[in-house]
PDB file of N, CA and C in Angstrom:
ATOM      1  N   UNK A   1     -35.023   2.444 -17.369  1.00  0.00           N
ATOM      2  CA  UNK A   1     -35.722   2.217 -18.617  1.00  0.00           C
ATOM      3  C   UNK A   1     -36.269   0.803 -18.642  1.00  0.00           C
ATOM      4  N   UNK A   2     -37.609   1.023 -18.892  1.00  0.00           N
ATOM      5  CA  UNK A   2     -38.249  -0.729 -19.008  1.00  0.00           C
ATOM      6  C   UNK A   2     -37.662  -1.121 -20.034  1.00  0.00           C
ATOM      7  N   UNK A   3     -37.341  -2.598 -20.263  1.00  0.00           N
ATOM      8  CA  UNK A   3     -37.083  -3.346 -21.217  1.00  0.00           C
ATOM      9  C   UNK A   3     -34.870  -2.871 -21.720  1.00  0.00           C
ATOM     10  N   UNK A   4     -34.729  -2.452 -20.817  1.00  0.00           N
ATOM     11  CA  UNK A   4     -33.431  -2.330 -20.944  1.00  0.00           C
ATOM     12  C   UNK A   4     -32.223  -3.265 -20.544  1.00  0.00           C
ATOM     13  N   UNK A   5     -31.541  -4.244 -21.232  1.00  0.00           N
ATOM     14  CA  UNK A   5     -30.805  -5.413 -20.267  1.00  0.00           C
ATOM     15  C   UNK A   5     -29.527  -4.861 -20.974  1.00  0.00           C
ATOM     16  N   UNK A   6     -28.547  -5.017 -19.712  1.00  0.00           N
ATOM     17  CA  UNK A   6     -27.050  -4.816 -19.882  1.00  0.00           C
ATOM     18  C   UNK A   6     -26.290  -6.212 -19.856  1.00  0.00           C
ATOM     19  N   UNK A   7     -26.013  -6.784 -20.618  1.00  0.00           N
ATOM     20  CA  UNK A   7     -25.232  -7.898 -20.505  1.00  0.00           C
ATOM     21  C   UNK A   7     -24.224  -7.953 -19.967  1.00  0.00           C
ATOM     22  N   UNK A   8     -23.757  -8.827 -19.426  1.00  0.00           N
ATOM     23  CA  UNK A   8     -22.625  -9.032 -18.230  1.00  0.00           C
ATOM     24  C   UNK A   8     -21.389  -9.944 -18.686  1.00  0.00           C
ATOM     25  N   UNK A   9     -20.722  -9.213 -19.045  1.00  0.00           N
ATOM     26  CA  UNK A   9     -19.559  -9.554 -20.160  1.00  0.00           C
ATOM     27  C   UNK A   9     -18.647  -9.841 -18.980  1.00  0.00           C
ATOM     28  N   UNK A  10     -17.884 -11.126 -18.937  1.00  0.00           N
ATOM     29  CA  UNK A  10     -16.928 -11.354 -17.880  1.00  0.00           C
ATOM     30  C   UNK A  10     -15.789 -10.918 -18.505  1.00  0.00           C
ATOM     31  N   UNK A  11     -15.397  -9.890 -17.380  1.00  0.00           N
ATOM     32  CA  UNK A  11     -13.947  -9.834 -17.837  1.00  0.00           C
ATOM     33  C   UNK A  11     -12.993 -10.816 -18.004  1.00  0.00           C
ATOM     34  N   UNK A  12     -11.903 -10.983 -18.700  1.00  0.00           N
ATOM     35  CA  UNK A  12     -10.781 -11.053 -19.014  1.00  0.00           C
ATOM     36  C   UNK A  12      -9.386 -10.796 -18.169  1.00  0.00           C
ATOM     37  N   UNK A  13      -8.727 -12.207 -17.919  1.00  0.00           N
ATOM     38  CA  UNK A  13      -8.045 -11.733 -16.799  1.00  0.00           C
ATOM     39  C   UNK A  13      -6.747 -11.189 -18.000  1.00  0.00           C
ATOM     40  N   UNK A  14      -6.259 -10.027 -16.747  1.00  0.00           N
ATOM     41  CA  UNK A  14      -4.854  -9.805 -17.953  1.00  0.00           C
ATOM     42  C   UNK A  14      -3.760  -9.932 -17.417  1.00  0.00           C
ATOM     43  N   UNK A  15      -2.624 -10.273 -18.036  1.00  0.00           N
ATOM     44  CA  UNK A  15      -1.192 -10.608 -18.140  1.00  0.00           C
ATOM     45  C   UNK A  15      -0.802  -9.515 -16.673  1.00  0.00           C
ATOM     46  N   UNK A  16       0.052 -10.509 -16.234  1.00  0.00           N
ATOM     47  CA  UNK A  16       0.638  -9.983 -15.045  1.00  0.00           C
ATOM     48  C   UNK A  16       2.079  -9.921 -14.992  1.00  0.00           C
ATOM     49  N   UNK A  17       2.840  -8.758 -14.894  1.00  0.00           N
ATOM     50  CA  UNK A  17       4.412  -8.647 -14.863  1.00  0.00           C
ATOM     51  C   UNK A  17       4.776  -9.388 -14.061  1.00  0.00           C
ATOM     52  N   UNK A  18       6.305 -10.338 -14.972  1.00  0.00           N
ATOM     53  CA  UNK A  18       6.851 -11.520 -13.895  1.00  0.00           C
ATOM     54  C   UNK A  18       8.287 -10.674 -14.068  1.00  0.00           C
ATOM     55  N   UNK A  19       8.976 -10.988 -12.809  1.00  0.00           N
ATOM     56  CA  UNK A  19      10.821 -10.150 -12.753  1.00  0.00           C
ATOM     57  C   UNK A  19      11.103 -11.452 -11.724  1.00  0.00           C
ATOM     58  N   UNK A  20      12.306 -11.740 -11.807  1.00  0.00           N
ATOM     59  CA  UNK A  20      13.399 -12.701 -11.202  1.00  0.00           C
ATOM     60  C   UNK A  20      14.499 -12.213 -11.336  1.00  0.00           C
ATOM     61  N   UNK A  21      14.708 -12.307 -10.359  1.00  0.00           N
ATOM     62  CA  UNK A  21      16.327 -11.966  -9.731  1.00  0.00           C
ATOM     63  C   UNK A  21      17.500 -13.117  -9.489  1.00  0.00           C
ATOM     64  N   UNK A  22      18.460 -12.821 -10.491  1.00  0.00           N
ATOM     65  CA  UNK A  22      19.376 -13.183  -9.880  1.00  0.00           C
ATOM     66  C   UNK A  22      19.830 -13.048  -8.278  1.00  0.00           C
ATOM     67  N   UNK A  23      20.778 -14.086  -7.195  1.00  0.00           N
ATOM     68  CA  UNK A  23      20.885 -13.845  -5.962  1.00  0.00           C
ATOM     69  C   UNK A  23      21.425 -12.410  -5.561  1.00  0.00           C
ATOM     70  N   UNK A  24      22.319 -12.240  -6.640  1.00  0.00           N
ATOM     71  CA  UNK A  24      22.780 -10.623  -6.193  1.00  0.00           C
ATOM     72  C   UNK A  24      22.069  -9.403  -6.767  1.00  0.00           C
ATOM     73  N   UNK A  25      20.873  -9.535  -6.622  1.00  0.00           N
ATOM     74  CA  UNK A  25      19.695  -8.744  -6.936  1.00  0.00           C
ATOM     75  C   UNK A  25      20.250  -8.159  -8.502  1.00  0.00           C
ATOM     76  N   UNK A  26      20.596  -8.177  -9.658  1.00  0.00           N
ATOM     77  CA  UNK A  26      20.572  -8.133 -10.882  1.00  0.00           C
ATOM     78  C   UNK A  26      19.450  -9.222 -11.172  1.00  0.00           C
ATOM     79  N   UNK A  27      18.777  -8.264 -12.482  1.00  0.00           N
ATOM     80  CA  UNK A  27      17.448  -8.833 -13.451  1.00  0.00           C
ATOM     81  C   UNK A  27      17.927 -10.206 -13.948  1.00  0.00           C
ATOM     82  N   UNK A  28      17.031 -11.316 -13.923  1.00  0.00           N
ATOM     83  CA  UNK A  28      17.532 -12.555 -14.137  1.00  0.00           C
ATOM     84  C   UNK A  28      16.187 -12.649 -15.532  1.00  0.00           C
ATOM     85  N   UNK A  29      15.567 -12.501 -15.090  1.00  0.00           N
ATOM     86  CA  UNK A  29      13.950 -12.851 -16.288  1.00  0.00           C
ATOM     87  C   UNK A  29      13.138 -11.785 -16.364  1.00  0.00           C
ATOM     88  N   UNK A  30      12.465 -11.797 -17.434  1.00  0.00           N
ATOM     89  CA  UNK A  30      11.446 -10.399 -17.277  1.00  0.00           C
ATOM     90  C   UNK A  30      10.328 -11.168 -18.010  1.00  0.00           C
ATOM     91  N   UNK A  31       9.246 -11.231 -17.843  1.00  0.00           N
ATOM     92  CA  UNK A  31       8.246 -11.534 -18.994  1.00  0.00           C
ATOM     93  C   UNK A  31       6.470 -11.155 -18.608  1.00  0.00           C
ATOM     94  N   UNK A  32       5.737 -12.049 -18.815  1.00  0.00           N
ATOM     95  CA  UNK A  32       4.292 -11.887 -17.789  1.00  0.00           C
ATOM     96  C   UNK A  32       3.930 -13.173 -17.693  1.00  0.00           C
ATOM     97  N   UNK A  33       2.897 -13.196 -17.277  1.00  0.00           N
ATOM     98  CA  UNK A  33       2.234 -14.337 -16.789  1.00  0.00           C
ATOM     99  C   UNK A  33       0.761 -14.139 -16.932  1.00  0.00           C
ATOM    100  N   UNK A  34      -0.196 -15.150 -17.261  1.00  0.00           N
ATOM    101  CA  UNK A  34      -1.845 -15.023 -17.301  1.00  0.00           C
ATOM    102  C   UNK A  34      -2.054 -16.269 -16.827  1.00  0.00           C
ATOM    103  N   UNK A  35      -2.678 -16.319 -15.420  1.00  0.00           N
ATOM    104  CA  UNK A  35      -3.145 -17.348 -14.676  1.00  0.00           C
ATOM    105  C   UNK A  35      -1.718 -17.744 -14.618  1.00  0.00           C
ATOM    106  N   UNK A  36      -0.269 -17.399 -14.237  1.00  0.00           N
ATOM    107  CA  UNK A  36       0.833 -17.754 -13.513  1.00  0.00           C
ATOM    108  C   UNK A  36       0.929 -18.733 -14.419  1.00  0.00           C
ATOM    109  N   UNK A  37       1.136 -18.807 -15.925  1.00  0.00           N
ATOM    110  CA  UNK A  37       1.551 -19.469 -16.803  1.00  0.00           C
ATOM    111  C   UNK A  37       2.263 -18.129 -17.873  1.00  0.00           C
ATOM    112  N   UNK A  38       3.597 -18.127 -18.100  1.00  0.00           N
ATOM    113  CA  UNK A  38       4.030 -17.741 -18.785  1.00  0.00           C
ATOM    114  C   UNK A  38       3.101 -17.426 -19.989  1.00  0.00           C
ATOM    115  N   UNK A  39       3.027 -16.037 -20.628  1.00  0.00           N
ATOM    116  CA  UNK A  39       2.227 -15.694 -22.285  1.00  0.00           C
ATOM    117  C   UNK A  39       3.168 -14.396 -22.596  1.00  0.00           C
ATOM    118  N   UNK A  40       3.404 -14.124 -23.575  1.00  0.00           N
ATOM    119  CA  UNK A  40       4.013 -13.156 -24.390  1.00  0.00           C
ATOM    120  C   UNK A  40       5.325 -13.581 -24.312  1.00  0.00           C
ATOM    121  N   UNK A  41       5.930 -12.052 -24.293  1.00  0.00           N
ATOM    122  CA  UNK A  41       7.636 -11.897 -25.014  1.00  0.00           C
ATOM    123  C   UNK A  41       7.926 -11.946 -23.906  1.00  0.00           C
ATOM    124  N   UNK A  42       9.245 -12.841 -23.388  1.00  0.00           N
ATOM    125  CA  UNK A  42      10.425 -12.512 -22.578  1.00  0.00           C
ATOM    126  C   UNK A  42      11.419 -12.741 -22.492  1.00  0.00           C
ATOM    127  N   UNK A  43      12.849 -12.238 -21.868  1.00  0.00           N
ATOM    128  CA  UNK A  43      13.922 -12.253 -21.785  1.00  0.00           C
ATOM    129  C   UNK A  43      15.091 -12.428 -20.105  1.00  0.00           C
ATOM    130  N   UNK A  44      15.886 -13.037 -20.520  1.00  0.00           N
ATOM    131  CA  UNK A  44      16.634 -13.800 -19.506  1.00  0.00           C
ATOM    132  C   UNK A  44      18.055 -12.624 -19.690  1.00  0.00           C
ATOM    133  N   UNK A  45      18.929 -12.361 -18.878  1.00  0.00           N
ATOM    134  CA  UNK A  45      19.930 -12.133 -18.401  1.00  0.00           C
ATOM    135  C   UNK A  45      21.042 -12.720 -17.171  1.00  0.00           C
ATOM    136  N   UNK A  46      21.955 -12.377 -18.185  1.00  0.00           N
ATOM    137  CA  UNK A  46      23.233 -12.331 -17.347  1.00  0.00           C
ATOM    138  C   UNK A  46      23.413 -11.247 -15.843  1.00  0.00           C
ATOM    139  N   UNK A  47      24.166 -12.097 -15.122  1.00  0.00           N
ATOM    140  CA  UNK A  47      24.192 -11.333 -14.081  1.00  0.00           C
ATOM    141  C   UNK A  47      25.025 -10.166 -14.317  1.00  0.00           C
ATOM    142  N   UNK A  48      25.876  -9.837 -15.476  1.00  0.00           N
ATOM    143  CA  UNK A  48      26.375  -8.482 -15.778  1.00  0.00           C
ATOM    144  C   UNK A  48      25.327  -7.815 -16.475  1.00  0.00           C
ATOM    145  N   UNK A  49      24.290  -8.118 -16.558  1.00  0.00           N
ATOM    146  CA  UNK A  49      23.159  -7.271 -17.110  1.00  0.00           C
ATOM    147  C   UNK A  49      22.926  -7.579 -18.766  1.00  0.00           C
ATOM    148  N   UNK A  50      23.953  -8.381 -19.172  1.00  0.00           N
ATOM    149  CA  UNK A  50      23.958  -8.443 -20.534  1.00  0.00           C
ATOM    150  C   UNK A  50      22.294  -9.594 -21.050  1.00  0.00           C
ATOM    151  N   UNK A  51      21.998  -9.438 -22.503  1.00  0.00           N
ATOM    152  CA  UNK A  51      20.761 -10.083 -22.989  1.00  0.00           C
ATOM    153  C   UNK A  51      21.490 -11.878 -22.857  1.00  0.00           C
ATOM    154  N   UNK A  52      20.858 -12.563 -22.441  1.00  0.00           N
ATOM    155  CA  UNK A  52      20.788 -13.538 -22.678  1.00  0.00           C
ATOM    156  C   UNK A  52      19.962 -14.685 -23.839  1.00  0.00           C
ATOM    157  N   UNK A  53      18.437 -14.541 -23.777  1.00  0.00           N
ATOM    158  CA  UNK A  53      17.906 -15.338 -24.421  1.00  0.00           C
ATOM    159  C   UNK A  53      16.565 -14.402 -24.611  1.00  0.00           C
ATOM    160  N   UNK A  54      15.826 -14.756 -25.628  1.00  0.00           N
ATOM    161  CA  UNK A  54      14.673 -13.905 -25.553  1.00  0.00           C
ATOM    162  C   UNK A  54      13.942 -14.829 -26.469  1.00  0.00           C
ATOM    163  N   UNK A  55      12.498 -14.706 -26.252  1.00  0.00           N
ATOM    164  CA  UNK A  55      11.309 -15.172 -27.178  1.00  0.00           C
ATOM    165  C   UNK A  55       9.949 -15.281 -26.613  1.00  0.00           C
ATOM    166  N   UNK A  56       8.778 -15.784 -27.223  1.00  0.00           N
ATOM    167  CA  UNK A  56       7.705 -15.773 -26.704  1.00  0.00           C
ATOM    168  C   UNK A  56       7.045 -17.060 -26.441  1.00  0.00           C
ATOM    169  N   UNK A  57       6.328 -16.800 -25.185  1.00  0.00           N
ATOM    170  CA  UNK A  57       5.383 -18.410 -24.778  1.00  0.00           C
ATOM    171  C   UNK A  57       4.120 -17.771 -25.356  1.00  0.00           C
ATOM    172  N   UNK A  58       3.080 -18.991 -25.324  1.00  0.00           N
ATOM    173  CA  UNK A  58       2.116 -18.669 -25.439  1.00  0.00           C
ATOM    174  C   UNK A  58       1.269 -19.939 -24.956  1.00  0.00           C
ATOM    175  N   UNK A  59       0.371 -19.261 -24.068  1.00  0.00           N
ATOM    176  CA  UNK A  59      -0.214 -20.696 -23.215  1.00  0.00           C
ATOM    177  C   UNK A  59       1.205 -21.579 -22.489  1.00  0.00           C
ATOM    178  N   UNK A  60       2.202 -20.778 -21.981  1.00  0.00           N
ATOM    179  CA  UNK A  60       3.188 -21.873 -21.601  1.00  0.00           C
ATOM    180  C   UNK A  60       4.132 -22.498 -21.982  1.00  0.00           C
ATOM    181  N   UNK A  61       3.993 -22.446 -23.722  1.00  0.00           N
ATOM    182  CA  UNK A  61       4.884 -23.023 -24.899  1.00  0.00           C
ATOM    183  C   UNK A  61       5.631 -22.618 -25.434  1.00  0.00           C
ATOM    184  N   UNK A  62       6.718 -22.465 -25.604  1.00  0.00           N
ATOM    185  CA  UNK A  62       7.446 -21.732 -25.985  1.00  0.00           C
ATOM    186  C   UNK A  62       7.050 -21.824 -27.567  1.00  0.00           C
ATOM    187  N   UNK A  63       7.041 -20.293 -28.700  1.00  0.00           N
ATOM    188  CA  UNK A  63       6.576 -20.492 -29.622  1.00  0.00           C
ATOM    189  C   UNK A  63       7.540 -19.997 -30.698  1.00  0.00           C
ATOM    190  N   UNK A  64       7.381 -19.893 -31.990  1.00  0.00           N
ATOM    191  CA  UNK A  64       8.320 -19.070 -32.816  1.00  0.00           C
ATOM    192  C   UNK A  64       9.622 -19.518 -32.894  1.00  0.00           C
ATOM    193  N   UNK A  65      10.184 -18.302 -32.898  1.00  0.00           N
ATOM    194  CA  UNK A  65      11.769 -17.638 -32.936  1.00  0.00           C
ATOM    195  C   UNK A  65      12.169 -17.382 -31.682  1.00  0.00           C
ATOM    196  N   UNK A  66      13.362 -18.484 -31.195  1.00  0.00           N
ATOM    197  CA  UNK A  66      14.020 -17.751 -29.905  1.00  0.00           C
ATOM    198  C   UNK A  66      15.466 -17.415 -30.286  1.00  0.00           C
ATOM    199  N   UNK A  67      15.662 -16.425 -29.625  1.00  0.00           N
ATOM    200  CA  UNK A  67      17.132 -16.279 -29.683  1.00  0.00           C
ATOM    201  C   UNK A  67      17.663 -16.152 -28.540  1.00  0.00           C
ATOM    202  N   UNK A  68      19.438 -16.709 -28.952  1.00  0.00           N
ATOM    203  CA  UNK A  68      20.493 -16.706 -27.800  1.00  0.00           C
ATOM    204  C   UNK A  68      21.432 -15.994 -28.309  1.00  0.00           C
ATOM    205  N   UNK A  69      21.852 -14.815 -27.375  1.00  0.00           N
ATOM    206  CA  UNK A  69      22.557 -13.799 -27.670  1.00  0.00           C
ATOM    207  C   UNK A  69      24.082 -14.422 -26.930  1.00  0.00           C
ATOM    208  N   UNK A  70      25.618 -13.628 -27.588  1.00  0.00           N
ATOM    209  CA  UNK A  70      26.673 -13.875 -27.130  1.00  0.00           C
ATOM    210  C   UNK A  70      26.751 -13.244 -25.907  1.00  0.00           C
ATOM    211  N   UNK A  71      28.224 -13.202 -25.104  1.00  0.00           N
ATOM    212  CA  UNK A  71      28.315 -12.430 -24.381  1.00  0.00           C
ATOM    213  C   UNK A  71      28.588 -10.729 -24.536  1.00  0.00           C
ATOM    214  N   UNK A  72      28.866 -10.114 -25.831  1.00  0.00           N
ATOM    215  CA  UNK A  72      28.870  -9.158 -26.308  1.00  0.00           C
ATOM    216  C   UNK A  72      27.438  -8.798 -26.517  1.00  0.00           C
ATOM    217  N   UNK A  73      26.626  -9.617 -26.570  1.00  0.00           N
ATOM    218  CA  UNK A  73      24.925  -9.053 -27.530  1.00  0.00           C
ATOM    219  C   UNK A  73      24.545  -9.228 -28.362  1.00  0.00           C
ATOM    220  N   UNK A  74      25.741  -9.946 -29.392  1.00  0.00           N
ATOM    221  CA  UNK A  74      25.283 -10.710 -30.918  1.00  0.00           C
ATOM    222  C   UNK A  74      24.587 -11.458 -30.339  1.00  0.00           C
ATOM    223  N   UNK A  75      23.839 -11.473 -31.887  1.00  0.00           N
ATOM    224  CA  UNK A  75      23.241 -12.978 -31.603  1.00  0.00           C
ATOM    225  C   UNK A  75      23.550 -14.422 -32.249  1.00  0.00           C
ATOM    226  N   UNK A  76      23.920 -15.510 -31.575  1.00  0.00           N
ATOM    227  CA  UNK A  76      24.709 -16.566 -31.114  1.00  0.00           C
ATOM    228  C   UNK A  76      23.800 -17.795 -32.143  1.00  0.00           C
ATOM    229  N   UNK A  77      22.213 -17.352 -31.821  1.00  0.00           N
ATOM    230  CA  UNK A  77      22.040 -18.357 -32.654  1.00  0.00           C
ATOM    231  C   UNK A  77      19.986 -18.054 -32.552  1.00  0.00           C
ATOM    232  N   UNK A  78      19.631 -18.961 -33.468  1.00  0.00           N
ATOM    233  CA  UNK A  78      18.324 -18.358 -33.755  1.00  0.00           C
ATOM    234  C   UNK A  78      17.695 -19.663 -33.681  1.00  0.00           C
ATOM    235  N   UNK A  79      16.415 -19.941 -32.666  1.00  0.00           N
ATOM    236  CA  UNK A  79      15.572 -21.500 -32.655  1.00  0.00           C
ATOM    237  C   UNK A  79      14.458 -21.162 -32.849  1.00  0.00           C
ATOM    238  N   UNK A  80      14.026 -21.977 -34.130  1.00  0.00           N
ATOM    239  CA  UNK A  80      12.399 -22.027 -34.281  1.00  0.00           C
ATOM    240  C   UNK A  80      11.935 -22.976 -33.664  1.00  0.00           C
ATOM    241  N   UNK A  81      10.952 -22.494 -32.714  1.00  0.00           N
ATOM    242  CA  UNK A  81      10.173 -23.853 -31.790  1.00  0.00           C
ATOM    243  C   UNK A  81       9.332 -24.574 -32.717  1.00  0.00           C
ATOM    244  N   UNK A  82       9.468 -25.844 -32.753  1.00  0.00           N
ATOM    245  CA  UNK A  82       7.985 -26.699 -33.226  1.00  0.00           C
ATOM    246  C   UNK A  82       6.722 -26.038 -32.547  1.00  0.00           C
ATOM    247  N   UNK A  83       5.717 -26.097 -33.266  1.00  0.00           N
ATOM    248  CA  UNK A  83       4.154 -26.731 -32.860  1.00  0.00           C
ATOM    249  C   UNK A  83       3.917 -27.318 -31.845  1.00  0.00           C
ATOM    250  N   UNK A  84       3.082 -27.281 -30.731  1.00  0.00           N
ATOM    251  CA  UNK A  84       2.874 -28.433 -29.812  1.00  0.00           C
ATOM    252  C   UNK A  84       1.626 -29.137 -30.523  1.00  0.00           C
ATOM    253  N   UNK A  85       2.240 -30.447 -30.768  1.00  0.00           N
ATOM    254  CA  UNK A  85       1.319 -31.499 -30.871  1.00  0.00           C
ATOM    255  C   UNK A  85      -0.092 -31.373 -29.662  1.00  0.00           C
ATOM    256  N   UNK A  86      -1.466 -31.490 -30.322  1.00  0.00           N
ATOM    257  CA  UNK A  86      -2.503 -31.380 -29.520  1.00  0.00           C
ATOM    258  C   UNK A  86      -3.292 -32.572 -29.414  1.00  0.00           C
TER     259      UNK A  86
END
């Protein structure tokens, strides 16, 4: 078709699944990564599999609400991250 232009929209890179292992192959971290910088929700474990810590980066930063769970799974205690100063 004359006079027809498709614009060329660059994609968007997207979040890439990150996993770490503890040495005795039990889940140590779970989260993602965009451009191999930590972004979204993730969570840390114990080498008995239990929750350890959980919360979200964003751009790298840790943001919000983190929590640290007991060794049962309560939770131990609740941190609101500051703002990063820009």
């Amino acid at each position: 078709m004359p006079g027809f232009f498709v614009a060329m929209i660059p994609r968007m890179p997207r979040p890439k699944a990150f996993l770490k292992m503890h040495r005795d192959g039990s889940l140590w971290v779970k989260g993602q990564t965009l451009k191999d910088i930590p972004t979204g929700y993730w969570e840390w474990y114990r080498k008995d599999g239990t929750l350890l810590r959980s919360g979200f980066f964003d751009a790298g930063a840790q943001v919000g609400e983190w929590t640290t769970y007991d060794a049962k799974g309560k939770v131990y205690k609740v941190t609101t991250m500051k703002p990063r100063k820009r």
